[in-house]
PDB file of N, CA and C in Angstrom:
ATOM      1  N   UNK A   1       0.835  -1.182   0.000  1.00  0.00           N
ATOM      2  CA  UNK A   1       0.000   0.000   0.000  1.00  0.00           C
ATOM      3  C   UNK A   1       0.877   1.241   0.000  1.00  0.00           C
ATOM      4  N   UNK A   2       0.245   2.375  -0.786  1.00  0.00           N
ATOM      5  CA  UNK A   2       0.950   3.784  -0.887  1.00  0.00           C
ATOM      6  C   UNK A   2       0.251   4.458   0.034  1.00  0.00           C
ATOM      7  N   UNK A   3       0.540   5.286   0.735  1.00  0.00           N
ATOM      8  CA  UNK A   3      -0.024   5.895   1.669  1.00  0.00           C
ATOM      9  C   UNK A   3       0.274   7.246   1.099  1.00  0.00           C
ATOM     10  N   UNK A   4      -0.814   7.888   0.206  1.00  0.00           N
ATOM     11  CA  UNK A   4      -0.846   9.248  -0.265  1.00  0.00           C
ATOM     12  C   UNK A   4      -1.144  10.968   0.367  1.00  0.00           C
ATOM     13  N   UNK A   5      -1.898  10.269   1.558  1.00  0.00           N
ATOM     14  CA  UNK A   5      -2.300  11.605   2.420  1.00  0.00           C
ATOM     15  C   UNK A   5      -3.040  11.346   3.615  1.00  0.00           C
ATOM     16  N   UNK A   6      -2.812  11.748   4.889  1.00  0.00           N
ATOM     17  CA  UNK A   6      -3.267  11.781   6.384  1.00  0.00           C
ATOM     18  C   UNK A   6      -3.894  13.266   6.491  1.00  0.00           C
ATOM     19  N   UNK A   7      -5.046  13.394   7.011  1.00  0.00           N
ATOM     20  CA  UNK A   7      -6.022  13.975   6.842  1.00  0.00           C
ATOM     21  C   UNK A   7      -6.832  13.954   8.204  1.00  0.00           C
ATOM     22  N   UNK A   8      -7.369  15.496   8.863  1.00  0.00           N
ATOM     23  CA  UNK A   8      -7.981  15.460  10.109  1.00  0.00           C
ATOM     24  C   UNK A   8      -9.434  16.084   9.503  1.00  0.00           C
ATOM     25  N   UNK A   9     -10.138  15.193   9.687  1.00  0.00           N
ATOM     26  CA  UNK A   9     -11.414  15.528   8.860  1.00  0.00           C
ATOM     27  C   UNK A   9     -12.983  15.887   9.758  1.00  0.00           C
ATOM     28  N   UNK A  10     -13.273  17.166   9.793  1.00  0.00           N
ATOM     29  CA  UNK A  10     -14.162  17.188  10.702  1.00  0.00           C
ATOM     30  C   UNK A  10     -15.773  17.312   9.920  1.00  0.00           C
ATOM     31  N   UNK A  11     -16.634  16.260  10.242  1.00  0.00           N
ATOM     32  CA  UNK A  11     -17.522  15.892   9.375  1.00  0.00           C
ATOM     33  C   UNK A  11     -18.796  16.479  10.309  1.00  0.00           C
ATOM     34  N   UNK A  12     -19.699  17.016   9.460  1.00  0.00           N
ATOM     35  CA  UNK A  12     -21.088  17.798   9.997  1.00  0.00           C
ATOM     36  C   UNK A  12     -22.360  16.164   9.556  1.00  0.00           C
ATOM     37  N   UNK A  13     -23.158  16.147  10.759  1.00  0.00           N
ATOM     38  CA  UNK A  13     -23.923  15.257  10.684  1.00  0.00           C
ATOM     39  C   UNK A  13     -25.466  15.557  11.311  1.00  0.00           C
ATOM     40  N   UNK A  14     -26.369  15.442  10.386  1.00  0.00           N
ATOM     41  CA  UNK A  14     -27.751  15.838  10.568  1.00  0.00           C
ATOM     42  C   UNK A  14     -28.958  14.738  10.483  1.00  0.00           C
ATOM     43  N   UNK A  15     -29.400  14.589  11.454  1.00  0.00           N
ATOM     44  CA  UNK A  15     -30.676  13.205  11.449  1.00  0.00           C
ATOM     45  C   UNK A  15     -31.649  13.937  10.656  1.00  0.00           C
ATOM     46  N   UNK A  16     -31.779  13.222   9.475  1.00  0.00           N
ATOM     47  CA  UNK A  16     -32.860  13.293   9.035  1.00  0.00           C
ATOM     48  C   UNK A  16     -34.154  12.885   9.207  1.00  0.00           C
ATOM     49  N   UNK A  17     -34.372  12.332  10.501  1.00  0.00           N
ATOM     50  CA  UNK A  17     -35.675  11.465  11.058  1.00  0.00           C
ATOM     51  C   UNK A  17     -36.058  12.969  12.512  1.00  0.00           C
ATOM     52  N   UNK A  18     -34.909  13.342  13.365  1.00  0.00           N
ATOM     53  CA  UNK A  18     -35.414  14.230  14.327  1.00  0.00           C
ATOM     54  C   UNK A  18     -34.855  15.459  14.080  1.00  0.00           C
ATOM     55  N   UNK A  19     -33.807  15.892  13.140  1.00  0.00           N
ATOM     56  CA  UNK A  19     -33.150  16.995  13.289  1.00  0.00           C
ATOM     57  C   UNK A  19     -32.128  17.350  14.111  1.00  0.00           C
ATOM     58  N   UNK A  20     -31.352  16.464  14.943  1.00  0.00           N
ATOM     59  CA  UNK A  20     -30.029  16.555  15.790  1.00  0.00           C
ATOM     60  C   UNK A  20     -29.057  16.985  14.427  1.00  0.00           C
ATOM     61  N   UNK A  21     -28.078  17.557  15.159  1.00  0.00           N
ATOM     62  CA  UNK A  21     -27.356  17.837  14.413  1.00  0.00           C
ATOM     63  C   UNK A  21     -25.684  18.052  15.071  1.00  0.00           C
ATOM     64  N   UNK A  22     -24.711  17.676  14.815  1.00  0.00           N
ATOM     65  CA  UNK A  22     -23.535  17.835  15.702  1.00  0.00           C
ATOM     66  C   UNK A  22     -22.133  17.349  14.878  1.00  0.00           C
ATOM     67  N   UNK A  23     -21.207  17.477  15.197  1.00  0.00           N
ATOM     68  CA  UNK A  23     -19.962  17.399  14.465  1.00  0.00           C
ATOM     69  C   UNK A  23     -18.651  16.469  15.328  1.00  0.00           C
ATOM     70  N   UNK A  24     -18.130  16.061  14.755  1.00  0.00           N
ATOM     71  CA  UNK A  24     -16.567  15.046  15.077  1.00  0.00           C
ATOM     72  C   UNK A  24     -15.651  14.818  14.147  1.00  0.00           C
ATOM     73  N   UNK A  25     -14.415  15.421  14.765  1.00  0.00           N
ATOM     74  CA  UNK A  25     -13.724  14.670  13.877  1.00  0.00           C
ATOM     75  C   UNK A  25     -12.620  13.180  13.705  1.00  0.00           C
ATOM     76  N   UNK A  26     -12.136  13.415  12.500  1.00  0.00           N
ATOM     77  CA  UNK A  26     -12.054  12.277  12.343  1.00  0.00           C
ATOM     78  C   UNK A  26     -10.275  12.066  11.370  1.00  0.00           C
ATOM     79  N   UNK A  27      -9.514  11.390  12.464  1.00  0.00           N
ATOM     80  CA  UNK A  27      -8.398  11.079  10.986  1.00  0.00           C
ATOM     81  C   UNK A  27      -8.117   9.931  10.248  1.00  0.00           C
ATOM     82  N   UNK A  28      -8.139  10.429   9.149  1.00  0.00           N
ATOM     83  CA  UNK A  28      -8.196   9.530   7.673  1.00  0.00           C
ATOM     84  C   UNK A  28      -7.112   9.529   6.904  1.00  0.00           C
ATOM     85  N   UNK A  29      -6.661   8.003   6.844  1.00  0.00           N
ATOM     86  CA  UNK A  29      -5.406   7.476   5.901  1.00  0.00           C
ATOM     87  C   UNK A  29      -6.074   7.596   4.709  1.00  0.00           C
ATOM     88  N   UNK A  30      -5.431   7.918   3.627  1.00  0.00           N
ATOM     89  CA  UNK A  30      -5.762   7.575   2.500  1.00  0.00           C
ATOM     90  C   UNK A  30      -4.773   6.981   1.429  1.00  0.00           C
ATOM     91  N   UNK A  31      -4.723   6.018   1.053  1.00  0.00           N
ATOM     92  CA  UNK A  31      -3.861   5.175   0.923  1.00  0.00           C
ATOM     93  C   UNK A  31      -4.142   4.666  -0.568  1.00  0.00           C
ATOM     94  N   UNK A  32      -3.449   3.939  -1.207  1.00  0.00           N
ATOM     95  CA  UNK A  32      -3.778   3.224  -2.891  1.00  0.00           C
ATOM     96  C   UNK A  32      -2.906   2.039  -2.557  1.00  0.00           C
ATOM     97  N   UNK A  33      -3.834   1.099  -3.040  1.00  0.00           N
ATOM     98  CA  UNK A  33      -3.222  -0.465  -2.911  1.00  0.00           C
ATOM     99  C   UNK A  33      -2.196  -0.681  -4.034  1.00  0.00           C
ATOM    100  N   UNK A  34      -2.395  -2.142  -4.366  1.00  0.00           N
ATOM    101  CA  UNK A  34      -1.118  -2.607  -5.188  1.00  0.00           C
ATOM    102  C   UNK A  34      -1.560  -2.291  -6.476  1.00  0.00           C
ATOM    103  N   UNK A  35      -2.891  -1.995  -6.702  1.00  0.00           N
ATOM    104  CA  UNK A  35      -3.820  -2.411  -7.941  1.00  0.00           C
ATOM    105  C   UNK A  35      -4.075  -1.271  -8.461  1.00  0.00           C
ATOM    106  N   UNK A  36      -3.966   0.012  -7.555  1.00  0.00           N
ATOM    107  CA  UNK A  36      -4.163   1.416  -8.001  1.00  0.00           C
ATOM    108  C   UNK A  36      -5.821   1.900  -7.786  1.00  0.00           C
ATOM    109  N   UNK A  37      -6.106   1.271  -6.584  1.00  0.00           N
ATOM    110  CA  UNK A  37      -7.427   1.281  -6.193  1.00  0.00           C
ATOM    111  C   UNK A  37      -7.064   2.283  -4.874  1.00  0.00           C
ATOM    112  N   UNK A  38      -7.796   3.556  -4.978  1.00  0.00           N
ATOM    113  CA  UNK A  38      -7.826   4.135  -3.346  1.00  0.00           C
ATOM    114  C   UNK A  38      -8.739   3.538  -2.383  1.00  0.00           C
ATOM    115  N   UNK A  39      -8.026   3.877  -1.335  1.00  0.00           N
ATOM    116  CA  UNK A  39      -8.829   3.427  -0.074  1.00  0.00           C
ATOM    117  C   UNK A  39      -8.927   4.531   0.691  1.00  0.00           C
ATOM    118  N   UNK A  40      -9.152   4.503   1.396  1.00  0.00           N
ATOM    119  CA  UNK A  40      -9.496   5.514   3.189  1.00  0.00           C
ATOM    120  C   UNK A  40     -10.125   4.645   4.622  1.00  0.00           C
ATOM    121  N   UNK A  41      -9.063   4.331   5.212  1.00  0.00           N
ATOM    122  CA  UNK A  41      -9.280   4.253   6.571  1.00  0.00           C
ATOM    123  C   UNK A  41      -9.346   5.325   7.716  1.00  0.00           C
ATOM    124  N   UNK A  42     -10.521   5.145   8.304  1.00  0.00           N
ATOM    125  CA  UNK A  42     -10.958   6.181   9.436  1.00  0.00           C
ATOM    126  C   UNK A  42     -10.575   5.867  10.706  1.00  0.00           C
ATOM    127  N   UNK A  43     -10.036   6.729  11.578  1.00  0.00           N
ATOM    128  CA  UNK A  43     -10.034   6.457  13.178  1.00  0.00           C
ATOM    129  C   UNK A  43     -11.288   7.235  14.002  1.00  0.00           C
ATOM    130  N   UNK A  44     -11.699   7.174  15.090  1.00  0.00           N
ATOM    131  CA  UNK A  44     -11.733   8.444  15.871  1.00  0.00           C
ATOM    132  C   UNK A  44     -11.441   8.326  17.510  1.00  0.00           C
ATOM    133  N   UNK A  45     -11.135   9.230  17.514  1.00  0.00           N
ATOM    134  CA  UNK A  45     -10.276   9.401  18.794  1.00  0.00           C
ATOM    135  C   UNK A  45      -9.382   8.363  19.374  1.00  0.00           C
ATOM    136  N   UNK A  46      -9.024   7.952  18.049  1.00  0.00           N
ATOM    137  CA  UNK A  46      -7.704   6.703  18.365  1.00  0.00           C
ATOM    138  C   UNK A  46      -8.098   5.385  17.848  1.00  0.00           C
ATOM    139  N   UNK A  47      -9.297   5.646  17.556  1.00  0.00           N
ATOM    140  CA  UNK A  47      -9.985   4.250  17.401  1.00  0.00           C
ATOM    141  C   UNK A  47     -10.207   3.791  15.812  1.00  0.00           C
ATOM    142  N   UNK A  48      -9.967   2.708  15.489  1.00  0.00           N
ATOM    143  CA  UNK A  48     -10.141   2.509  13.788  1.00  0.00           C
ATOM    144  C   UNK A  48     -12.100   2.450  13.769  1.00  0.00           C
ATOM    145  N   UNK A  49     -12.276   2.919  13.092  1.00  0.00           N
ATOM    146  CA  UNK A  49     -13.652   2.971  12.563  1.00  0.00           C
ATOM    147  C   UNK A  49     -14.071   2.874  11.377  1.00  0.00           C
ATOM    148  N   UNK A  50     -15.506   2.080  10.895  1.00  0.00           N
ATOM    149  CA  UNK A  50     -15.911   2.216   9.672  1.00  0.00           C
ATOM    150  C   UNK A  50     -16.333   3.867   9.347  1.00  0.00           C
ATOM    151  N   UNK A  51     -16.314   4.105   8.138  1.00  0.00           N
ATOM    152  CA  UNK A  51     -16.233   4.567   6.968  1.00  0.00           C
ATOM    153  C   UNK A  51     -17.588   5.570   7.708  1.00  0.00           C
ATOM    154  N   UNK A  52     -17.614   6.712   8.399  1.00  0.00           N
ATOM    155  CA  UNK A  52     -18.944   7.415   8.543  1.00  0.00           C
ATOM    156  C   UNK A  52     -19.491   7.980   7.975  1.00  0.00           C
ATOM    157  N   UNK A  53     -18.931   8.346   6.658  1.00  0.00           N
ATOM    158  CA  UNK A  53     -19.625   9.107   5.244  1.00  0.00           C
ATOM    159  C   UNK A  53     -20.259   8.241   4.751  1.00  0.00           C
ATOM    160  N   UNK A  54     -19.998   6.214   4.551  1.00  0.00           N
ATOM    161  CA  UNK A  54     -21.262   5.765   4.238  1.00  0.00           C
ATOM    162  C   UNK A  54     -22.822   5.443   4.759  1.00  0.00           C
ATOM    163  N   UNK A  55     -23.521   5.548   3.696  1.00  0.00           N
ATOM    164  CA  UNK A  55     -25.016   5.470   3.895  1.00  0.00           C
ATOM    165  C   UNK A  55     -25.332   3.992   5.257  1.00  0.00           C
ATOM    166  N   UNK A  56     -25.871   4.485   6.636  1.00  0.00           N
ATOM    167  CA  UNK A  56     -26.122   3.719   7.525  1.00  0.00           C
ATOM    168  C   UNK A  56     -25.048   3.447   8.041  1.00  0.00           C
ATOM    169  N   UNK A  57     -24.020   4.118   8.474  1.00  0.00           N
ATOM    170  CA  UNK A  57     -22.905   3.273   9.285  1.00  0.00           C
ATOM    171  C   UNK A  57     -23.213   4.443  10.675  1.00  0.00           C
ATOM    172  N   UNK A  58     -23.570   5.802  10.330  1.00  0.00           N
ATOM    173  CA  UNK A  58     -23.803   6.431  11.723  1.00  0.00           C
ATOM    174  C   UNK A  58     -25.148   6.581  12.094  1.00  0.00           C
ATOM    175  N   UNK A  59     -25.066   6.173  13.294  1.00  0.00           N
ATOM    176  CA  UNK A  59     -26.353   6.514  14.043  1.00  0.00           C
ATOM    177  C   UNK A  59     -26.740   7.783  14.825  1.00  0.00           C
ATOM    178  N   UNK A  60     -27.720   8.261  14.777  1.00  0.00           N
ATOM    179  CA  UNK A  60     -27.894   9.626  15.220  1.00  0.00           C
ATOM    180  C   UNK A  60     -27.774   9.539  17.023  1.00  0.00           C
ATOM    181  N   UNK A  61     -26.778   9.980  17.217  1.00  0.00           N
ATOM    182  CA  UNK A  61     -26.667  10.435  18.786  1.00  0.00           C
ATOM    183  C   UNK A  61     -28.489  10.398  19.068  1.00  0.00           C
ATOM    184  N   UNK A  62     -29.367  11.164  18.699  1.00  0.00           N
ATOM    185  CA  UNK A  62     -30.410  11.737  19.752  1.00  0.00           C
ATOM    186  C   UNK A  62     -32.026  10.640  19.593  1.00  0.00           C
ATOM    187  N   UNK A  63     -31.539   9.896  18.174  1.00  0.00           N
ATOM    188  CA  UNK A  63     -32.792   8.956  18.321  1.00  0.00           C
ATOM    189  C   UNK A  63     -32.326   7.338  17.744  1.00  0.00           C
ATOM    190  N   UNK A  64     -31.200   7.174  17.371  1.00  0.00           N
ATOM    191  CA  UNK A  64     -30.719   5.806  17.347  1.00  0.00           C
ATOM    192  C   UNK A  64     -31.084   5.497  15.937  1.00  0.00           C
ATOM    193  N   UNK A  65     -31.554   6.656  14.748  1.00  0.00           N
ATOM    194  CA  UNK A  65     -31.649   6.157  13.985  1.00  0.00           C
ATOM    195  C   UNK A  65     -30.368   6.214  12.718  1.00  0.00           C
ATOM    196  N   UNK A  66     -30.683   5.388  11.707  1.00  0.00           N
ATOM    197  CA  UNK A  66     -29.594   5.497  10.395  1.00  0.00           C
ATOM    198  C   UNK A  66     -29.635   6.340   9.737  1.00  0.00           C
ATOM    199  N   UNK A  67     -30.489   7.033   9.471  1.00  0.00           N
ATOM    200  CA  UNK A  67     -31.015   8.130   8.731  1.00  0.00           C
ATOM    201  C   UNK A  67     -30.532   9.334   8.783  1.00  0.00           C
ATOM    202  N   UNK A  68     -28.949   9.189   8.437  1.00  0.00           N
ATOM    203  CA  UNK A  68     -27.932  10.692   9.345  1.00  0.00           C
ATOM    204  C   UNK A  68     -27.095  11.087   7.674  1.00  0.00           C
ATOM    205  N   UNK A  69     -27.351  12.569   7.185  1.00  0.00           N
ATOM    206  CA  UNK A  69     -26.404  12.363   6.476  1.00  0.00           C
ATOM    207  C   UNK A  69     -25.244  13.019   6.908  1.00  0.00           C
ATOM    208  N   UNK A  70     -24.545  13.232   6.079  1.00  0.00           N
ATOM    209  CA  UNK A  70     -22.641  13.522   6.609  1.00  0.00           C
ATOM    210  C   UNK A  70     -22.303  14.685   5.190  1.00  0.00           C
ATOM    211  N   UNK A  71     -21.294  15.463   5.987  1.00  0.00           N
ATOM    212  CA  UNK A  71     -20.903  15.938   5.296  1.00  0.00           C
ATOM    213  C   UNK A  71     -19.790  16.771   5.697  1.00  0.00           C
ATOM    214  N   UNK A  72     -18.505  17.046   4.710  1.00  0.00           N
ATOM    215  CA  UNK A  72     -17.519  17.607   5.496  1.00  0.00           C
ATOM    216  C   UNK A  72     -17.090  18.754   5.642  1.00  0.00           C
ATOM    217  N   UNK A  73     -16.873  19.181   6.774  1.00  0.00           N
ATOM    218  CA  UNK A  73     -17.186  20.574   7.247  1.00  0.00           C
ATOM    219  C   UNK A  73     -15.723  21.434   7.332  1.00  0.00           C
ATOM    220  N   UNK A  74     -14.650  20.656   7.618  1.00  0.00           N
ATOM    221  CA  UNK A  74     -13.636  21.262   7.254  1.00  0.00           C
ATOM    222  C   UNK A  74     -12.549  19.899   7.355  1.00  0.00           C
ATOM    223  N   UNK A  75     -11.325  20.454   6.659  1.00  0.00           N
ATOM    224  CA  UNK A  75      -9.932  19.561   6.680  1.00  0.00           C
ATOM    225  C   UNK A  75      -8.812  19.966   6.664  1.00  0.00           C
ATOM    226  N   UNK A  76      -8.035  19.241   6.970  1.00  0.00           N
ATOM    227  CA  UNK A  76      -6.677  19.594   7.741  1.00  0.00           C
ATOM    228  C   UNK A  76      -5.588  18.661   6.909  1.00  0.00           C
ATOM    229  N   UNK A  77      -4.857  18.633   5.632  1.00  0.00           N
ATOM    230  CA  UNK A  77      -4.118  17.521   5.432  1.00  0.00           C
ATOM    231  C   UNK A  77      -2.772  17.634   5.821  1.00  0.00           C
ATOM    232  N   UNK A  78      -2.308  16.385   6.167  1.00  0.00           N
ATOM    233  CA  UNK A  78      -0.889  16.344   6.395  1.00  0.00           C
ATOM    234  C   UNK A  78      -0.010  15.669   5.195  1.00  0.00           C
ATOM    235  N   UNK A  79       0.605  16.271   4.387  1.00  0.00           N
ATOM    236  CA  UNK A  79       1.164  15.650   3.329  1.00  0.00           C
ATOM    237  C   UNK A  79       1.836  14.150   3.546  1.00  0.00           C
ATOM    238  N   UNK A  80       1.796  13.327   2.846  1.00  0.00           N
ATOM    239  CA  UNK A  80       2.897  11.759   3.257  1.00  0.00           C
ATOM    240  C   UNK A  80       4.335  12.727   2.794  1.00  0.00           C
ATOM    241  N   UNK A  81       4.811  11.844   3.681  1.00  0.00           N
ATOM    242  CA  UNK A  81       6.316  11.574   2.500  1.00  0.00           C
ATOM    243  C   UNK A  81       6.466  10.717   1.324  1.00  0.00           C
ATOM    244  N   UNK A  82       7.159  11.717   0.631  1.00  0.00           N
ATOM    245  CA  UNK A  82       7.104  10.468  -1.049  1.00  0.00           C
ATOM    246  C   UNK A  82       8.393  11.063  -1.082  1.00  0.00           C
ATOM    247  N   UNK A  83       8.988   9.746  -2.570  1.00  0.00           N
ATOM    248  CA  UNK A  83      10.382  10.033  -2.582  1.00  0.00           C
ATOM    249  C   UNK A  83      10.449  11.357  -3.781  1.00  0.00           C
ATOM    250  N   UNK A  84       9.093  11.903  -4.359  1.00  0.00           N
ATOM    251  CA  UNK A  84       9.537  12.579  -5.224  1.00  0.00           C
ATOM    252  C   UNK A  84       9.564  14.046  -4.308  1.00  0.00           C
ATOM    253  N   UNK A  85       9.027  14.030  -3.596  1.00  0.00           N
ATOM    254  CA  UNK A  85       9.101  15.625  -2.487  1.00  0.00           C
ATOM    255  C   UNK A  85       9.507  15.371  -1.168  1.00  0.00           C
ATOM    256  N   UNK A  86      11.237  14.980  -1.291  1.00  0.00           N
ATOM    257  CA  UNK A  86      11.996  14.744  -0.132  1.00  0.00           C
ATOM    258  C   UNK A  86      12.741  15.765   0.477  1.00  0.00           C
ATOM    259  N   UNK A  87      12.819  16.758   0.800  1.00  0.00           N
ATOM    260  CA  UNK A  87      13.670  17.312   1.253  1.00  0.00           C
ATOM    261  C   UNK A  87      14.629  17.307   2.419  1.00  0.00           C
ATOM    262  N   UNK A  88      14.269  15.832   2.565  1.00  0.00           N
ATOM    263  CA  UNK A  88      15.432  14.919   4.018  1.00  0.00           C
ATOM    264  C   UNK A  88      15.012  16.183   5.214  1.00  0.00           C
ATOM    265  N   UNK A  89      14.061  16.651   5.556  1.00  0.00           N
ATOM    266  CA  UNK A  89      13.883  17.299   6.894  1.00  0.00           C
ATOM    267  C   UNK A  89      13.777  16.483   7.825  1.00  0.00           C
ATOM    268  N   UNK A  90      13.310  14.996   7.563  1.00  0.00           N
ATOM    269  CA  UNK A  90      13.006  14.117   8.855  1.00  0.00           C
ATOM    270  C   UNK A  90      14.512  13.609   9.428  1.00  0.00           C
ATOM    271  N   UNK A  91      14.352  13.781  10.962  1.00  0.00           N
ATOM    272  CA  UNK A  91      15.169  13.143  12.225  1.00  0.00           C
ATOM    273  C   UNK A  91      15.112  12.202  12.271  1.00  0.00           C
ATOM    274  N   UNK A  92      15.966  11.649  13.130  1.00  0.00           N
ATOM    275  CA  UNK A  92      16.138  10.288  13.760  1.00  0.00           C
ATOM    276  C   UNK A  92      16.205  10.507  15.289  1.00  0.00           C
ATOM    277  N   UNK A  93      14.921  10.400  15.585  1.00  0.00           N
ATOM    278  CA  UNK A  93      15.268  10.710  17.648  1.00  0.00           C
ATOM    279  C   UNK A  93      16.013  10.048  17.713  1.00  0.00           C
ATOM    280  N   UNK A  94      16.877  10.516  19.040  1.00  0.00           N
ATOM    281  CA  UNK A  94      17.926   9.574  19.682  1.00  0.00           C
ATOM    282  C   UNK A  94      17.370   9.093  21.082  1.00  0.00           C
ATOM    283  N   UNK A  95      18.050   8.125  21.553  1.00  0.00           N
ATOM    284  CA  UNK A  95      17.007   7.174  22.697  1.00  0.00           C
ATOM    285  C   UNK A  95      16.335   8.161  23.369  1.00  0.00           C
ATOM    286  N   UNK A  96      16.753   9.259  23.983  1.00  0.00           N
ATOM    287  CA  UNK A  96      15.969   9.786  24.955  1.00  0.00           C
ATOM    288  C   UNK A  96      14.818  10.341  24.308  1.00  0.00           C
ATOM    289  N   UNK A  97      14.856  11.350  23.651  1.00  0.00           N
ATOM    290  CA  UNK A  97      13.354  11.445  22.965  1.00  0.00           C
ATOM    291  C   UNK A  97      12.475  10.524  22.257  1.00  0.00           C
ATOM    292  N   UNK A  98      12.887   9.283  21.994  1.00  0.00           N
ATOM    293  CA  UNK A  98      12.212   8.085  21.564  1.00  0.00           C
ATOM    294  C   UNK A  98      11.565   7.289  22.988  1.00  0.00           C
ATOM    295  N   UNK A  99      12.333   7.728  24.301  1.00  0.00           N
ATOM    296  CA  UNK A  99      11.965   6.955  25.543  1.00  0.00           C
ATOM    297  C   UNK A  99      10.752   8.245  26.139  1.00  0.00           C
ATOM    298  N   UNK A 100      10.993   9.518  25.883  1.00  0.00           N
ATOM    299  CA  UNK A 100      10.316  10.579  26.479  1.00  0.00           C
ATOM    300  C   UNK A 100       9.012  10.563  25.560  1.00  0.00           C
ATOM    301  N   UNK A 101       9.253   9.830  24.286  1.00  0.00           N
ATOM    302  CA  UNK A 101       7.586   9.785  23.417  1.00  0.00           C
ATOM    303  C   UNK A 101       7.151   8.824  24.137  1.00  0.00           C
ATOM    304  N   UNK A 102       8.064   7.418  24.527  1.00  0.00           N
ATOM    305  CA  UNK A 102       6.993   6.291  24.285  1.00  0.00           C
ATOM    306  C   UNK A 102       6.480   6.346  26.277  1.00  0.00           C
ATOM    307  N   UNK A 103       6.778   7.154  27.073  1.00  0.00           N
ATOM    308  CA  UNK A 103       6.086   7.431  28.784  1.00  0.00           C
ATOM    309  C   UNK A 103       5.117   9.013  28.514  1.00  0.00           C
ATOM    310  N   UNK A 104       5.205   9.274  27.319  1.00  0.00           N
ATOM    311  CA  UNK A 104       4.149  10.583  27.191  1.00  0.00           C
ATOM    312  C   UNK A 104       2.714   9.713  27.380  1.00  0.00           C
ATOM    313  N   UNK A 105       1.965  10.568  28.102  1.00  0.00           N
ATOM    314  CA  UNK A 105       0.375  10.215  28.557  1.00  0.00           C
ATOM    315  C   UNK A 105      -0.032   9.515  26.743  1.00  0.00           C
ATOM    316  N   UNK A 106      -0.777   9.174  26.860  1.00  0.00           N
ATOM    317  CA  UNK A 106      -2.036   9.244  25.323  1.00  0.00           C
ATOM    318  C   UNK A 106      -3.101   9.768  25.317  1.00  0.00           C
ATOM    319  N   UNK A 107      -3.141  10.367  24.511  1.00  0.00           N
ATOM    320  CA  UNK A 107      -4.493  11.317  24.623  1.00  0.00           C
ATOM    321  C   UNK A 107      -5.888  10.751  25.047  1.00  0.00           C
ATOM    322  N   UNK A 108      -7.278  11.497  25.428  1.00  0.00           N
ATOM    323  CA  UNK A 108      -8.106  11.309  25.291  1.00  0.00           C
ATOM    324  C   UNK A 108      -8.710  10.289  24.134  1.00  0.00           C
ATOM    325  N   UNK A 109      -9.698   9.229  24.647  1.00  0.00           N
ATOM    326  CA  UNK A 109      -9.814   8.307  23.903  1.00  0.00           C
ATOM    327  C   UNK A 109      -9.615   7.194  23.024  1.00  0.00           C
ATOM    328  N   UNK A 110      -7.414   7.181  23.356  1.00  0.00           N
ATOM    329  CA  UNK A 110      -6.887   5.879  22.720  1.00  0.00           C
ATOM    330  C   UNK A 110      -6.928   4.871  24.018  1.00  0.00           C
ATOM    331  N   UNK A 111      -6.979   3.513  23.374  1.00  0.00           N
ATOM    332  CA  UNK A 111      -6.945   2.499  24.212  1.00  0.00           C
ATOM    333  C   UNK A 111      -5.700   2.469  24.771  1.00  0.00           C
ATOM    334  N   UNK A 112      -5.807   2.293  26.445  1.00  0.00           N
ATOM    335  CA  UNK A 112      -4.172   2.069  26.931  1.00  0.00           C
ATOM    336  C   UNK A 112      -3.574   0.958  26.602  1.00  0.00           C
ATOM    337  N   UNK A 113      -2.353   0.651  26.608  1.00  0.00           N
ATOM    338  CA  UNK A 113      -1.859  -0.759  26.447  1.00  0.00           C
ATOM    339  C   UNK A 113      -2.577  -1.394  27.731  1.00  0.00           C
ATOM    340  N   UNK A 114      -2.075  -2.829  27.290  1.00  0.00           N
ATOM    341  CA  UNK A 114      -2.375  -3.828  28.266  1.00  0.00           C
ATOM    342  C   UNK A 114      -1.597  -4.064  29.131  1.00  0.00           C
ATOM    343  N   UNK A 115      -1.789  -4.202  30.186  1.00  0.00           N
ATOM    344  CA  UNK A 115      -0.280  -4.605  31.119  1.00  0.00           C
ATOM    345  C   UNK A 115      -0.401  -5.873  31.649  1.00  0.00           C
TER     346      UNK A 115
END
């Protein structure tokens, strides 16, 4: 897989059955397989998730129904690295900042490890 663009995607969502209406976002790999087929995998808040722009995958917070459409309200991309726009800016932490990432808290809503 090519991994073409990382993306913080904040999506507007409206029940069409009661009228709730509310927003989350969301970050999205977007990636092209071996075959030259794109994909997009979704997280939120750490979490891998299906696809919430398709038809019936979100349920409306205020009445439990499918009937929500989506739409995106703003985005944030983070370019990949590719070898054709390298400009070698990336580091190599050295142990201590590789030991000071991996005892940093995790944010709100990723799963902790297991101990």
């Amino acid at each position: 897989m090519i991994l073409n663009e990382i993306s913080v995607e904040r999506l507007s969502f409206t029940c069409t059955k009661c009228g709730a209406i509310w927003t989350a976002d969301y970050d999205v790999q977007h990636v092209q397989d071996g075959f030259g087929h794109d994909r997009d995998y979704y997280s939120h808040d750490g979490l891998p998730c299906h696809d919430p722009t398709a038809p019936g995958n979100t349920l409306c917070r205020a009445c439990g129904r499918r009937t929500v459409r989506v739409a995106v309200a703003a985005r944030r991309v983070i370019p990949a690295v590719t070898d054709i726009h390298n400009d070698d800016r990336g580091t190599r932490p050295d142990a201590g900042k590789a030991a000071e990432r991996a005892a940093a808290p995790l944010l709100g809503g990723t799963r902790p490890e297991s101990v």
